[in-house]
Protein backbone atom coordinates (compact mmCIF):
# COMPACT_ATOMS: atom_id res chain seq x y z
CA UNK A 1 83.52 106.86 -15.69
CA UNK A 2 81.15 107.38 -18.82
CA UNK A 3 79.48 104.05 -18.69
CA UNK A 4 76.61 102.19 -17.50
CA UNK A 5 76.78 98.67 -15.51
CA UNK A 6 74.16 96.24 -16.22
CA UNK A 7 74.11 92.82 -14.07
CA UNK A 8 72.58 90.32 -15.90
CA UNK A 9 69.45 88.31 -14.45
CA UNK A 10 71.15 85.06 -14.29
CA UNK A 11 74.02 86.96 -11.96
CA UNK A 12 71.38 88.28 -10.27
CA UNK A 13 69.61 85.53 -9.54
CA UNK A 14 72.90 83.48 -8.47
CA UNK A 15 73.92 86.58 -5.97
CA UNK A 16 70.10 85.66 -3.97
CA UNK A 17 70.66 82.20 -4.23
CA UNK A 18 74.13 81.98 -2.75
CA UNK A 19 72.79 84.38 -0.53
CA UNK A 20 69.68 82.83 0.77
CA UNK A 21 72.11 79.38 1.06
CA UNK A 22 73.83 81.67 3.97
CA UNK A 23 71.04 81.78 6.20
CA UNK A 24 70.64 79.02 8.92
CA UNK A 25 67.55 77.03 8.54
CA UNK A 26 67.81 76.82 4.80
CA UNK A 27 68.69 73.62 3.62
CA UNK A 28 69.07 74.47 -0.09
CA UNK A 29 67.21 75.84 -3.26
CA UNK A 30 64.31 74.06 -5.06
CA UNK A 31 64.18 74.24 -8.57
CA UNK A 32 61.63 77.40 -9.63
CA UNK A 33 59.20 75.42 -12.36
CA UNK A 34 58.66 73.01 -9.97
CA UNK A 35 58.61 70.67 -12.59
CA UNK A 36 60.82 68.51 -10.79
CA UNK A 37 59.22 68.39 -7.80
CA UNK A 38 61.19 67.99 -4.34
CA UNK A 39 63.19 64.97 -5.52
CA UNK A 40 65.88 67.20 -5.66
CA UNK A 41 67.43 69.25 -3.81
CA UNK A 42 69.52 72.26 -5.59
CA UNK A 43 73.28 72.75 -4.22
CA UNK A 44 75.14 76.07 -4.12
CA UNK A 45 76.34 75.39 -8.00
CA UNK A 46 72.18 75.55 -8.66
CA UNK A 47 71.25 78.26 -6.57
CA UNK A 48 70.06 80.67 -8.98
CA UNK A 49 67.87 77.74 -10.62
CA UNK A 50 65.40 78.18 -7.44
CA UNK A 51 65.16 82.41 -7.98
CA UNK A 52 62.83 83.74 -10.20
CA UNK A 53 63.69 87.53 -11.27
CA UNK A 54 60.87 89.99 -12.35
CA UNK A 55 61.23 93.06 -14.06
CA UNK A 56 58.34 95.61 -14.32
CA UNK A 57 59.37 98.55 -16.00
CA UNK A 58 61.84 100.09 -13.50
CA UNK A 59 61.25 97.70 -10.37
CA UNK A 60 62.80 94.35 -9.73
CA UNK A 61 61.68 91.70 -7.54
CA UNK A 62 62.59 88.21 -6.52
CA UNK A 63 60.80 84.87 -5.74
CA UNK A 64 63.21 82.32 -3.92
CA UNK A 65 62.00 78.95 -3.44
CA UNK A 66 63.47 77.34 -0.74
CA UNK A 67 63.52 73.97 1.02
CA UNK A 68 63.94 74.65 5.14
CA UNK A 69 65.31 72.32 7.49
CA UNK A 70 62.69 70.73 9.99
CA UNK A 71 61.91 71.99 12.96
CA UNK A 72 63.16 75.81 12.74
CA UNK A 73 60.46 78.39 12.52
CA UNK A 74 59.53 78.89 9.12
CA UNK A 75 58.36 82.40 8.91
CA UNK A 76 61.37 83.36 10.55
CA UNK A 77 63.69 81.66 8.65
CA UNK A 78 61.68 83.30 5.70
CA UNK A 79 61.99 86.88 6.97
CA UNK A 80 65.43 86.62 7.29
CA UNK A 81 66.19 85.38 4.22
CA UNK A 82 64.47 88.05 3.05
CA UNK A 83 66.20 90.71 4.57
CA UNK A 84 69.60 89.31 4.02
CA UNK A 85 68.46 89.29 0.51
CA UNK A 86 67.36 92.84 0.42
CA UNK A 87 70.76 93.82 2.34
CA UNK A 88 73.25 92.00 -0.05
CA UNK A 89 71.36 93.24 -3.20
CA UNK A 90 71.86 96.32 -2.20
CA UNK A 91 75.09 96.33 -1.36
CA UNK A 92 76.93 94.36 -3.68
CA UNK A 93 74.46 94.47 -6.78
CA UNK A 94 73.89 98.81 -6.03
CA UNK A 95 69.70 97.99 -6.60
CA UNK A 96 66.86 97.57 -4.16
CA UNK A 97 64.23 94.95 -5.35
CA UNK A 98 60.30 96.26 -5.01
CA UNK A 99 59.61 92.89 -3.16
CA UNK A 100 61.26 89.75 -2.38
CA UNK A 101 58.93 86.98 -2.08
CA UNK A 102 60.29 83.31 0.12
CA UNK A 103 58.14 80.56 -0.86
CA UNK A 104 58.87 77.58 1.31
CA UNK A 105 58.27 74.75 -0.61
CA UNK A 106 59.94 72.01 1.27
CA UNK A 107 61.05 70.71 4.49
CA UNK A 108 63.75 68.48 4.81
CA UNK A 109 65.63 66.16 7.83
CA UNK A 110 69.28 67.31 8.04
């Protein structure tokens, strides 16, 4: 094969959202600018709306902004998300990000 394979940030960004929907103690995605605030809520049809990509040169990180469910332990919850992250990036996209950054922004009843 002679070519190259570029994956587009948006597919990107929807592989770590559907991804970081996996985890248990994430209750969804909220939306990146903020701008909306926590009134909503992003489904699995949204996820990529709450990942920020960021190229520098040759490195590629992530910023997820996620809304947990109450009562689990947040910086677990965050660490696995982003390891499971790192792991399905990886695997499935063939690229290792330079950091992957979980900002909880939300807690929610479920």
């Amino acid at each position: 094969m002679n070519g190259t394979i570029q994956i587009s940030e948006a597919a990107l960004a929807a592989l770590i959202g559907l991804t970081a929907h996996e985890i248990p103690g994430v209750v969804g995605m909220a939306p990146a600018n903020l701008k909306e605030g926590l009134q909503r809520v992003l489904g699995r049809a949204q996820a990529r709306d709450g990942v920020v990509i960021v190229k520098e040169g040759a490195k590629t990180s992530a910023d997820l902004y996620v809304v947990l469910a109450y009562g689990v332990n947040i910086p677990a919850v965050a660490k696995n998300v982003a390891e499971r992250v790192e792991h399905v990036v990886k695997t499935q996209a063939g690229m290792e990000l330079s950091a992957t950054r979980v900002h909880a922004v939300g807690v929610r009843h479920v």
